[in-house]
Protein backbone atom coordinates (compact mmCIF):
# COMPACT_ATOMS: atom_id res chain seq x y z
CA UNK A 1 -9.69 -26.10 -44.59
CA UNK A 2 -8.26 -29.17 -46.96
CA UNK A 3 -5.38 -28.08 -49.62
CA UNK A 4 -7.76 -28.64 -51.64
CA UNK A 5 -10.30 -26.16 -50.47
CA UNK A 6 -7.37 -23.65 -49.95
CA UNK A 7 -6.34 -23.97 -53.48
CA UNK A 8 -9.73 -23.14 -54.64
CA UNK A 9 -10.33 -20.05 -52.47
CA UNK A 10 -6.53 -18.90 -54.07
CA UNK A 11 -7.83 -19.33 -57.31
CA UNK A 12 -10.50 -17.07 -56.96
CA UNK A 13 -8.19 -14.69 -55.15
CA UNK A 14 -5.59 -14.86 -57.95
CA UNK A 15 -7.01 -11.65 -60.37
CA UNK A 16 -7.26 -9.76 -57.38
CA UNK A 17 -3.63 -10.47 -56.43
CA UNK A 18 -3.09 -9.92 -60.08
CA UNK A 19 -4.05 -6.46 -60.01
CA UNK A 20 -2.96 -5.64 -56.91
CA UNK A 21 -0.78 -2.17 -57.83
CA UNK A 22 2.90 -2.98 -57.96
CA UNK A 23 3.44 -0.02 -55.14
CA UNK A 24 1.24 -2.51 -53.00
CA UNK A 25 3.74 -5.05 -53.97
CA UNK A 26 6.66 -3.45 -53.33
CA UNK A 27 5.55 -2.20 -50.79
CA UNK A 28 5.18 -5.64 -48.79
CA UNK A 29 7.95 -6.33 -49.95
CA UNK A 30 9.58 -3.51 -47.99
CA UNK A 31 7.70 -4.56 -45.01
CA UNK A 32 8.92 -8.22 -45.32
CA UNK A 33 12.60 -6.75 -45.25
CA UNK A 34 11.82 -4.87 -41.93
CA UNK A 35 10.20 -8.09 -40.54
CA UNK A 36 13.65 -10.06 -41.35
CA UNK A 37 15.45 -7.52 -39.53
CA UNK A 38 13.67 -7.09 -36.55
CA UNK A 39 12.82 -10.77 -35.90
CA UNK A 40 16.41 -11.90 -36.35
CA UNK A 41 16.75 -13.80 -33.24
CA UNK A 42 13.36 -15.64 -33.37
CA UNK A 43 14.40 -17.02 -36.77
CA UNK A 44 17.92 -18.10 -35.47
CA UNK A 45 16.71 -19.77 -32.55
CA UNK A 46 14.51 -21.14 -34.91
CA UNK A 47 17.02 -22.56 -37.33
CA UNK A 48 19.36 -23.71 -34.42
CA UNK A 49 16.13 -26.27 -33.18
CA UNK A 50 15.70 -27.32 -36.59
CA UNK A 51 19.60 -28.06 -37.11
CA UNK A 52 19.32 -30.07 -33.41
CA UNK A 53 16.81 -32.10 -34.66
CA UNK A 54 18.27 -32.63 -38.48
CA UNK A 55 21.60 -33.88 -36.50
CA UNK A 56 19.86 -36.16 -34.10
CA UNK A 57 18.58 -37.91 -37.06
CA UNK A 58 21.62 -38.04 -39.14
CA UNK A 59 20.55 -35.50 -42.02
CA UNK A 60 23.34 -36.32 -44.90
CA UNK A 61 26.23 -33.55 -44.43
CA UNK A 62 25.11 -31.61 -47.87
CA UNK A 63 21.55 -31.43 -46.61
CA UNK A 64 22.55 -29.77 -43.37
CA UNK A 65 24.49 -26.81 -45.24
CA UNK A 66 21.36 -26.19 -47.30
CA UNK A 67 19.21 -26.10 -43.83
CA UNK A 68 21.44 -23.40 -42.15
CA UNK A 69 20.83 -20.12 -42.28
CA UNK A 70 23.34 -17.74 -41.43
CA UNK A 71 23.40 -14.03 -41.04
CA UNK A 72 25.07 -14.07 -44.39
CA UNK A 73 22.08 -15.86 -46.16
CA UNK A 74 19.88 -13.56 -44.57
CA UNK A 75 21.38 -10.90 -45.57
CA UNK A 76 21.80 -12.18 -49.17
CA UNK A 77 17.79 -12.74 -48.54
CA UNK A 78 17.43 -8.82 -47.74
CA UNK A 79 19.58 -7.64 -50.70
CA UNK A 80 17.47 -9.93 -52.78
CA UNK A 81 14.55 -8.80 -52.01
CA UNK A 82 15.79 -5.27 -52.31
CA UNK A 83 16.75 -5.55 -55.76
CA UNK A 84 13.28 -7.20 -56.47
CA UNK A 85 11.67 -3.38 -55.20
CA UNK A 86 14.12 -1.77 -57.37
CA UNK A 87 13.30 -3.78 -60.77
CA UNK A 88 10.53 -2.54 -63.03
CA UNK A 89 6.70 -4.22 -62.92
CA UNK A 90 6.55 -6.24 -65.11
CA UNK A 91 2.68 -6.77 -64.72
CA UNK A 92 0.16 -6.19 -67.81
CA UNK A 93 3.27 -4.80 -69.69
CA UNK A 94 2.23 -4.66 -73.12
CA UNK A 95 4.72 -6.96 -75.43
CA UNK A 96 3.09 -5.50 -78.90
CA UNK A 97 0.07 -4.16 -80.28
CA UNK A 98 -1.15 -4.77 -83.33
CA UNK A 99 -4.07 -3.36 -85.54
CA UNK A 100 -5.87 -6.81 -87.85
CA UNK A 101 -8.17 -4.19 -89.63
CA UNK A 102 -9.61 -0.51 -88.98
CA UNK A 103 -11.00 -0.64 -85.25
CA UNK A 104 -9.45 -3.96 -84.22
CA UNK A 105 -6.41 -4.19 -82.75
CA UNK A 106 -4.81 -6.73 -80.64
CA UNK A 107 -2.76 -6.52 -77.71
CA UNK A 108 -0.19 -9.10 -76.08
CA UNK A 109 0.14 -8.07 -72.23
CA UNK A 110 2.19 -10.50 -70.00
CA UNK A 111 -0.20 -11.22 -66.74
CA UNK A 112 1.08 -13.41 -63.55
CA UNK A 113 0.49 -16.99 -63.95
CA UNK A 114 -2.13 -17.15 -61.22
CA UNK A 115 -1.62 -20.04 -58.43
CA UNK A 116 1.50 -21.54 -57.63
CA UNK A 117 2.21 -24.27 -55.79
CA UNK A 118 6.29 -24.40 -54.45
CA UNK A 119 7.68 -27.52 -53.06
CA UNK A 120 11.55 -27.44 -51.39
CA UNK A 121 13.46 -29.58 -49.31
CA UNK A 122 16.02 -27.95 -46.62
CA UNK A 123 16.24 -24.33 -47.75
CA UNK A 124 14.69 -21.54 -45.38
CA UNK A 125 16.38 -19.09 -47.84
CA UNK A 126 14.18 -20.56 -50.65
CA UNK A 127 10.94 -19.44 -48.56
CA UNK A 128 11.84 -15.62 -48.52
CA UNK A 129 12.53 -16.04 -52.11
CA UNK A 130 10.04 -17.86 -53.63
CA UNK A 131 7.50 -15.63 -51.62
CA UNK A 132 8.96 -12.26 -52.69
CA UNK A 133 8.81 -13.42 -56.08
CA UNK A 134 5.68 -14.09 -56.03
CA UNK A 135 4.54 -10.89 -54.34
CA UNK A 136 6.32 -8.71 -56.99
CA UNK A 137 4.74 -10.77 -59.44
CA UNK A 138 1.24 -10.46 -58.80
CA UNK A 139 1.02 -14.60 -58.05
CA UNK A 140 -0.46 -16.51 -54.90
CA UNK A 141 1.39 -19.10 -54.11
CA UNK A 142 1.16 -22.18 -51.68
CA UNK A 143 4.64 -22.86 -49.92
CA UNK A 144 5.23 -26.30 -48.85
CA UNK A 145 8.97 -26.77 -47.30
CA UNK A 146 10.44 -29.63 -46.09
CA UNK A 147 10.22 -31.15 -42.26
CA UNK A 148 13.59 -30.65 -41.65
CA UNK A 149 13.01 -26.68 -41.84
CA UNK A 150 9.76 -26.73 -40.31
CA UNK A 151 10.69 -24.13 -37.32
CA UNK A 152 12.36 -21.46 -39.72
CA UNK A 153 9.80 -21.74 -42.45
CA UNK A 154 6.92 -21.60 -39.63
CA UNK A 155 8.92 -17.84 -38.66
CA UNK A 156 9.51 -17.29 -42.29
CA UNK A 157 6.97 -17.79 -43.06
CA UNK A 158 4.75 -15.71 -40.23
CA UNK A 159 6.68 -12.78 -40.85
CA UNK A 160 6.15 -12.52 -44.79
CA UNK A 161 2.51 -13.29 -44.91
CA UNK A 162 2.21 -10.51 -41.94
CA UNK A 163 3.74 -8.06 -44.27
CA UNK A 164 2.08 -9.10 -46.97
CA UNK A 165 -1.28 -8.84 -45.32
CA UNK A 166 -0.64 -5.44 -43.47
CA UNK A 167 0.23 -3.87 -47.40
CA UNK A 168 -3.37 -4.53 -48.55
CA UNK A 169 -2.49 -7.69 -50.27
CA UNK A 170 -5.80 -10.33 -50.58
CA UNK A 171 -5.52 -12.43 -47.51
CA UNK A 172 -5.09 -15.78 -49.66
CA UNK A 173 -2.36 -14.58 -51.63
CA UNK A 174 0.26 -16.65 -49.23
CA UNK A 175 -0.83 -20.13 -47.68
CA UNK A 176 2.05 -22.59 -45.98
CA UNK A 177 1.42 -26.17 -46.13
CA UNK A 178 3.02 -27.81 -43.48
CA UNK A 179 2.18 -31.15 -43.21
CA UNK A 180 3.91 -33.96 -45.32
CA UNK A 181 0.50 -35.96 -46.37
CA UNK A 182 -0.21 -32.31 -48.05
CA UNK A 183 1.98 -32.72 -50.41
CA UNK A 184 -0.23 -35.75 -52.36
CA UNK A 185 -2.92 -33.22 -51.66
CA UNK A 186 -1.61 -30.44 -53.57
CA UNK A 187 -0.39 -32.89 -56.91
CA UNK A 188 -3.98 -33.51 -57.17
CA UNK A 189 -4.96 -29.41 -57.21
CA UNK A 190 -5.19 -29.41 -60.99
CA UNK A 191 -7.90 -27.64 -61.24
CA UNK A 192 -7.07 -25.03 -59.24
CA UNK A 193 -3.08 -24.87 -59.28
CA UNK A 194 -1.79 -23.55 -62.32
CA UNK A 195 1.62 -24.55 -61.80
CA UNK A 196 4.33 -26.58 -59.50
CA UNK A 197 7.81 -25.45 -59.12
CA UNK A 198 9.93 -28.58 -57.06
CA UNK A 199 13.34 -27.67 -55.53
CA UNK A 200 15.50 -30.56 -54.04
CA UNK A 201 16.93 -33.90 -55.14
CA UNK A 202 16.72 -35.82 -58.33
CA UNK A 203 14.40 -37.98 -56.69
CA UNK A 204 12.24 -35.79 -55.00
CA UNK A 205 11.96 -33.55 -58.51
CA UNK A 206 11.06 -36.87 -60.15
CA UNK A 207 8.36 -38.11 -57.57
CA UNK A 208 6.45 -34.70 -58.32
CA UNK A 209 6.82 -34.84 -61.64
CA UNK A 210 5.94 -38.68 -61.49
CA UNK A 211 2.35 -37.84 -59.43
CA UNK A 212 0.91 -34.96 -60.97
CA UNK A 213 -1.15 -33.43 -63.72
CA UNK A 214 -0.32 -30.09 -63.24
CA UNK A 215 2.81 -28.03 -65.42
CA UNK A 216 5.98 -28.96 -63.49
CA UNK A 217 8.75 -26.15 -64.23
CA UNK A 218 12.28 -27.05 -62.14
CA UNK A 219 15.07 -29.43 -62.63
CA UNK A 220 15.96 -33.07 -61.25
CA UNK A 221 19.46 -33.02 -61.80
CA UNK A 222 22.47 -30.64 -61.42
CA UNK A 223 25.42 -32.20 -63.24
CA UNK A 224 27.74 -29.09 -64.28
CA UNK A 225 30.93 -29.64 -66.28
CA UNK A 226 33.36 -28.12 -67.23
CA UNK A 227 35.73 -28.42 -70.35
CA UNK A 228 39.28 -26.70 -70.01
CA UNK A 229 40.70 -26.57 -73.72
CA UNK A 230 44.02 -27.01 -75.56
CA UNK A 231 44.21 -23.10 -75.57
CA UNK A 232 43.55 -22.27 -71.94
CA UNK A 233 44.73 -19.94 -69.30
CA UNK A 234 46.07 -22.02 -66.32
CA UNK A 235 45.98 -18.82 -64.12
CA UNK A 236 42.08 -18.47 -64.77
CA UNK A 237 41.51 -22.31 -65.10
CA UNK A 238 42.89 -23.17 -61.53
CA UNK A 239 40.68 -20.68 -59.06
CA UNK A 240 37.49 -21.14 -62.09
CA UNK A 241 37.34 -24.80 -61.27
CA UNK A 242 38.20 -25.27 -57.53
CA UNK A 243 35.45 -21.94 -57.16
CA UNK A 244 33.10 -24.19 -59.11
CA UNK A 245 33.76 -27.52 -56.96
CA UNK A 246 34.20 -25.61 -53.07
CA UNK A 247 32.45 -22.46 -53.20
CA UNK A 248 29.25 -24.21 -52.04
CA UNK A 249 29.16 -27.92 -52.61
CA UNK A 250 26.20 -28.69 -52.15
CA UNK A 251 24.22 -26.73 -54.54
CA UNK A 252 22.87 -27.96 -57.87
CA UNK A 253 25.59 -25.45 -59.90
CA UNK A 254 28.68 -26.81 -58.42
CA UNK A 255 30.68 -28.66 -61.05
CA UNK A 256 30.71 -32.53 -61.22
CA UNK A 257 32.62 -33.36 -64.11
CA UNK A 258 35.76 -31.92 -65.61
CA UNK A 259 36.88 -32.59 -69.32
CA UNK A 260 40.26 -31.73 -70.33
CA UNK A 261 41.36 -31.55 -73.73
CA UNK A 262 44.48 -34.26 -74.13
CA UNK A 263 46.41 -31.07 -75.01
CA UNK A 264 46.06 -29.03 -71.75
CA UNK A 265 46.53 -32.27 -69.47
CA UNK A 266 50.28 -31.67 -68.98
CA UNK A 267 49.79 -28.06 -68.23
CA UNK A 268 46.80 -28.19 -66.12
CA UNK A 269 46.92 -31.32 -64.39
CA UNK A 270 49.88 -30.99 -62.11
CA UNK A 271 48.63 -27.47 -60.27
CA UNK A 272 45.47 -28.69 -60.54
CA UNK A 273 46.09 -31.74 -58.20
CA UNK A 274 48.11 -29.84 -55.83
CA UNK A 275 45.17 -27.37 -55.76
CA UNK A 276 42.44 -30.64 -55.20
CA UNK A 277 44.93 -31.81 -52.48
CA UNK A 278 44.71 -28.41 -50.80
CA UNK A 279 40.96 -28.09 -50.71
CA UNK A 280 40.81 -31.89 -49.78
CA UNK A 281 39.28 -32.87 -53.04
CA UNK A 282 38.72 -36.58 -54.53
CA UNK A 283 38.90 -37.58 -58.14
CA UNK A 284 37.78 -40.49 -59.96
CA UNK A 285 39.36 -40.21 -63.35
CA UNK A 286 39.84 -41.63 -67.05
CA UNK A 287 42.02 -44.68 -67.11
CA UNK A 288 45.12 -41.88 -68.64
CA UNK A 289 44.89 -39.39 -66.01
CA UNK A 290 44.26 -42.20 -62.97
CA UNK A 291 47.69 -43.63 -63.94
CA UNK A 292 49.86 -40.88 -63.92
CA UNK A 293 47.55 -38.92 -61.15
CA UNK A 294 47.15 -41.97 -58.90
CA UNK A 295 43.24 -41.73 -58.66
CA UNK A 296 40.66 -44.01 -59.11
CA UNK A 297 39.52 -45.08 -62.38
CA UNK A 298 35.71 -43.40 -63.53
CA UNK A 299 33.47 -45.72 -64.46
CA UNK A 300 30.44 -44.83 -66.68
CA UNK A 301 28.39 -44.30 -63.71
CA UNK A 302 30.69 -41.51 -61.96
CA UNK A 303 30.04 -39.30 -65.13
CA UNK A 304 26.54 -39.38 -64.38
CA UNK A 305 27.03 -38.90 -60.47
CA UNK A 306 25.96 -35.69 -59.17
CA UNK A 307 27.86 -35.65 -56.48
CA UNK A 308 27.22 -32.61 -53.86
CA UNK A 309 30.36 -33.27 -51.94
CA UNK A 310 34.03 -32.65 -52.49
CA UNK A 311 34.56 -35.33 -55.61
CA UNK A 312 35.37 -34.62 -59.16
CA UNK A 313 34.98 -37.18 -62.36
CA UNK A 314 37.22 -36.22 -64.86
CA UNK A 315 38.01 -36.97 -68.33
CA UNK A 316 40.56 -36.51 -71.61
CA UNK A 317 39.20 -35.68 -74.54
CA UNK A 318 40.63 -35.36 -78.24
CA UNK A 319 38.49 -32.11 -79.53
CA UNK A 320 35.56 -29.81 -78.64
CA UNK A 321 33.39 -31.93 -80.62
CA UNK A 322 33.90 -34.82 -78.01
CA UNK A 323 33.74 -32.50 -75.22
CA UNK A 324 30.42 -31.41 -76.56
CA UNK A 325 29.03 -34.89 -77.16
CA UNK A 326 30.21 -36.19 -73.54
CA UNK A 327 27.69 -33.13 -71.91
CA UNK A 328 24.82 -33.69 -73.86
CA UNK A 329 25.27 -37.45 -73.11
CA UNK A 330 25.62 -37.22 -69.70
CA UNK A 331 24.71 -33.67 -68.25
CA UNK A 332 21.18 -32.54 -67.14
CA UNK A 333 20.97 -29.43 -69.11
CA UNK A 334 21.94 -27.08 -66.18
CA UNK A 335 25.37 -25.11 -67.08
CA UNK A 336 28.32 -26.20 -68.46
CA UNK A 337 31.52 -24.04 -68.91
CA UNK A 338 34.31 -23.71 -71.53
CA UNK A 339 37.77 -22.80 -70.37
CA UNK A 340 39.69 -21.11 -73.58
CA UNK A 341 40.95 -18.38 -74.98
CA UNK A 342 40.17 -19.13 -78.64
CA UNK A 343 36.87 -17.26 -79.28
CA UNK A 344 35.68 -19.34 -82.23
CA UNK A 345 35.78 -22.89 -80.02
CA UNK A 346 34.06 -21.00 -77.15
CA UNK A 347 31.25 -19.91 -79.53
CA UNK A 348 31.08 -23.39 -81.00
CA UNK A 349 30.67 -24.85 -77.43
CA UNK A 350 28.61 -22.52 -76.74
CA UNK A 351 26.18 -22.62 -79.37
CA UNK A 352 26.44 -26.60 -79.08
CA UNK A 353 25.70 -27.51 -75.81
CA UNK A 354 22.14 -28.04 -75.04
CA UNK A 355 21.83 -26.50 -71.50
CA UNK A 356 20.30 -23.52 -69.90
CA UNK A 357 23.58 -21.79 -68.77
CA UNK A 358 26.61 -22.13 -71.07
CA UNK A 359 29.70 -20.19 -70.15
CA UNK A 360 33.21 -19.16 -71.19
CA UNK A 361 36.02 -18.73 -68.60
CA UNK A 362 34.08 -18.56 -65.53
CA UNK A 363 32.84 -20.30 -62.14
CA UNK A 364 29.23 -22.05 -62.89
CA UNK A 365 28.47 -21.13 -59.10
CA UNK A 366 27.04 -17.93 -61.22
CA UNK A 367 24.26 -19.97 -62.45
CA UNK A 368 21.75 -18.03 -59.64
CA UNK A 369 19.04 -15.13 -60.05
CA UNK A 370 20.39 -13.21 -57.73
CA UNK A 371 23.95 -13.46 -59.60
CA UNK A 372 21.95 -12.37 -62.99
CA UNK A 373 20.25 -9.61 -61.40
CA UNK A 374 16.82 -11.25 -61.15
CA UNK A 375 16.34 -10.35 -57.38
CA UNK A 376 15.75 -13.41 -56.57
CA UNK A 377 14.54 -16.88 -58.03
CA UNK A 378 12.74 -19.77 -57.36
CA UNK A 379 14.72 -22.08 -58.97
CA UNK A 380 16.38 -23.29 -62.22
CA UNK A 381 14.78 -24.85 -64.87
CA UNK A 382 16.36 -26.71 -67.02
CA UNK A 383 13.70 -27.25 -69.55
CA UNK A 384 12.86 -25.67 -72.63
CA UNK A 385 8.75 -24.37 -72.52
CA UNK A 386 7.92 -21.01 -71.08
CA UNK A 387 11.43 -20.54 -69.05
CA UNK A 388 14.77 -21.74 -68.56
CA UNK A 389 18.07 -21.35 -66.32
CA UNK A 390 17.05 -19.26 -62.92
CA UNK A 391 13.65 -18.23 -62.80
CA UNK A 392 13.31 -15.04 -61.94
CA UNK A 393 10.13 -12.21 -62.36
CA UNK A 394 9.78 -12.91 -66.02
CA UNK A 395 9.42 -16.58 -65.30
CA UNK A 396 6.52 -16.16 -63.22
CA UNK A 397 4.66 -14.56 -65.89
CA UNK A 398 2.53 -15.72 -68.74
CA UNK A 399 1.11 -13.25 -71.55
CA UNK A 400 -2.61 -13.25 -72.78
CA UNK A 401 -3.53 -11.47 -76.15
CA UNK A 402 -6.60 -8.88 -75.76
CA UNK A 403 -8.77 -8.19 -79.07
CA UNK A 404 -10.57 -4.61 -78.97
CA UNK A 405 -13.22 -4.25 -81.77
CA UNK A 406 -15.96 -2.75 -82.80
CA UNK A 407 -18.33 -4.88 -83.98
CA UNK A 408 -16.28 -6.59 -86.45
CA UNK A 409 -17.57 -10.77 -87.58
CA UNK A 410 -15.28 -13.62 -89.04
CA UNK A 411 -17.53 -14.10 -91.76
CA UNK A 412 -16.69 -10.47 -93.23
CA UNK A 413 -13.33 -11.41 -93.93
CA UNK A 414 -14.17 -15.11 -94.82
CA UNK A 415 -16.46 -13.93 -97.76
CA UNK A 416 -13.71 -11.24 -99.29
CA UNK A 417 -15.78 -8.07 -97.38
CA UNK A 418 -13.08 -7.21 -95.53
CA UNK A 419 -9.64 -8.08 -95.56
CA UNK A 420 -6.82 -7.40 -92.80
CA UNK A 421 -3.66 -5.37 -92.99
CA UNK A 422 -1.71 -6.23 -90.19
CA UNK A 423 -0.14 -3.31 -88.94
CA UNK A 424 1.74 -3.01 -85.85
CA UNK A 425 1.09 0.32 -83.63
């Protein structure tokens, strides 16, 4: 069977996954964690062939922490998916109801978005949770990861559609592409996929986007700042920034560029360095600070770098307003942090930068799903239709509106017969 042909037979299957009861759901859901445990080795063993063959042909260093998975990312996996059991369904919930007239009332009622097709480089993790979160949210989905995880996602994979399959689900609610020509395939499954969610690198994210008709949701860029004011804490600035820079460098939250208010530079910048030279950090910096630092000087490209590696750009600036401008110059609308302790500049930063996460006085590593309480996600977006930042259960759902009457016509209430009151019930 073609993707094509696949695609077609998921559409068809899609209101049946859709009202598939959510103790079905969750209930594959709990299978898919007892799968995960008990096939622990065959998914190691796995992984450890795919990370041979990733280092025979020279994977970059930041792709090969994304392709390893550890007991702890399993087990981050397994609490995930946990937490998705736990949460509410969110399925047909009714988001008002409305009478137009006497006997005709309309209903909005959120309803999964029907077939989606998921696309990720180098992240067996993102497999477990883009497939849970479709299961809990009533969605088939077609899972296409990339070659260099082909052994884990082929176990991954195995195991989740089992459980999926043994709860009663419809037998195309899961499908795993696995060949790299089906990726071209699947761009051209407008008519049948509803909508693409890319994970990986700026260019990858842009290709898709580039080749398809079908609603892309996801980001291409991850360029996180963040902006330590004149009236900052250097005991919370210090472990907020090197967190947001080492915790895991390779991931699309980590901070990239650091803005410092001319006013904090003397205070912050001598720990700081000391810090960078402990956790073997590189800076590129604004002709001031690359001076008196003894860094190299940022051009205009390094503030557009993302970098995914142990390297800061960094940057004076003379106010918040400046700070503000530089991110929505140069960032990609992920998350972007204020360090301060003056409440009315946080809010104005806040309010003022155009990104999906904006924070005060805290690590953008937080920018997850699983850190929000989501479960799970399948990925940020950092646009503005439909849903944005991590993409969690709500962002797999759409809404349709449902008119009951009674034998109610337009042309009643286009000639004066009848007129509507518009109350809501």
């Amino acid at each position: 069977m073609t993707i094509k042909e696949q695609a077609a037979a998921m559409k068809l299957d899609s209101p049946l996954m859709a009202v598939t009861s959510a103790q079905s759901r969750n209930q594959a859901l709990t299978n898919v964690v007892k799968q995960l445990n008990e096939n622990q080795a065959q998914i190691f063993a796995a992984n450890e062939q795919d990370l041979a063959e990733a280092q025979t042909n020279h994977i970059p260093e930041a792709v090969m922490k994304r392709l390893k998975f550890t007991q702890q990312k399993l087990q981050a996996v397994i609490e995930g998916i946990e937490k998705l059991v736990e949460l509410p369904d969110k399925v047909f919930e009714k988001q008002f109801v409305r009478e137009l007239d006497k006997g005709l009332t309309l209903v909005k009622e959120t309803c999964p978005i029907g077939v989606i097709g998921v696309i990720f480089e180098a992240r067996p993790d993102a497999m477990v949770q883009i497939a849970s979160l479709c299961i809990k949210s009533g969605n088939c989905a077609i899972l296409k990861g990339g070659s260099e995880t082909k052994h884990t996602n082929k176990v991954l994979f195995s195991l989740i559609y089992q459980a999926a399959i043994e709860s009663g689900l419809p037998k195309n609610c899961l499908f795993q592409a696995q060949l790299r020509d089906e990726i071209s395939e699947l761009l051209a499954c407008h008519a049948s996929v509803d909508l693409l969610i890319p994970r990986g690198s700026n260019a990858f994210v842009q290709y898709i986007m580039d080749n398809t008709k079908i609603p892309v949701m996801g980001h291409a860029d991850g360029l996180c700042h963040i902006y330590v004011d004149k009236e900052f804490d250097l005991e919370k600035a210090i472990p907020i920034i090197i967190d947001a820079k080492t915790q895991y460098t390779a991931a699309c939250n980590a901070v990239e560029t650091l803005l410092v208010h001319k006013d904090a530079a003397d205070k912050l910048m001598p720990k700081l360095m000391e810090a960078f030279e402990e956790y073997q950090i590189s800076l590129c910096a604004s002709r001031d600070l690359a001076e008196q630092y003894h860094c190299s000087v940022a051009k205009d490209e390094d503030f557009a770098t993302e970098y995914l590696d142990l390297m800061l750009s960094a940057k004076t600036v003379e106010t918040v307003e400046e700070a503000v401008y530089h991110i929505n110059q140069y960032g990609s609308h992920h998350t972007d942090c204020i360090i301060t302790e003056n409440k009315e500049t946080a809010e104005y930063f806040m309010r003022m930068v155009d990104s999906a996460g904006v924070y005060q006085n805290c690590s953008t590593r937080f920018a997850d799903g699983f850190r929000y309480g989501f479960g799970a996600e399948v990925g940020i977006s950092t646009g503005k239709i439909h849903a944005r930042g991590p993409v969690g259960l709500e962002g797999l759902l759409t809404y349709k509106y449902k008119l009951y009457g009674n034998g109610q016509i337009v042309d009643d209430y286009a000639t004066g017969k009848k007129t509507f009151h518009f109350r809501d019930l």
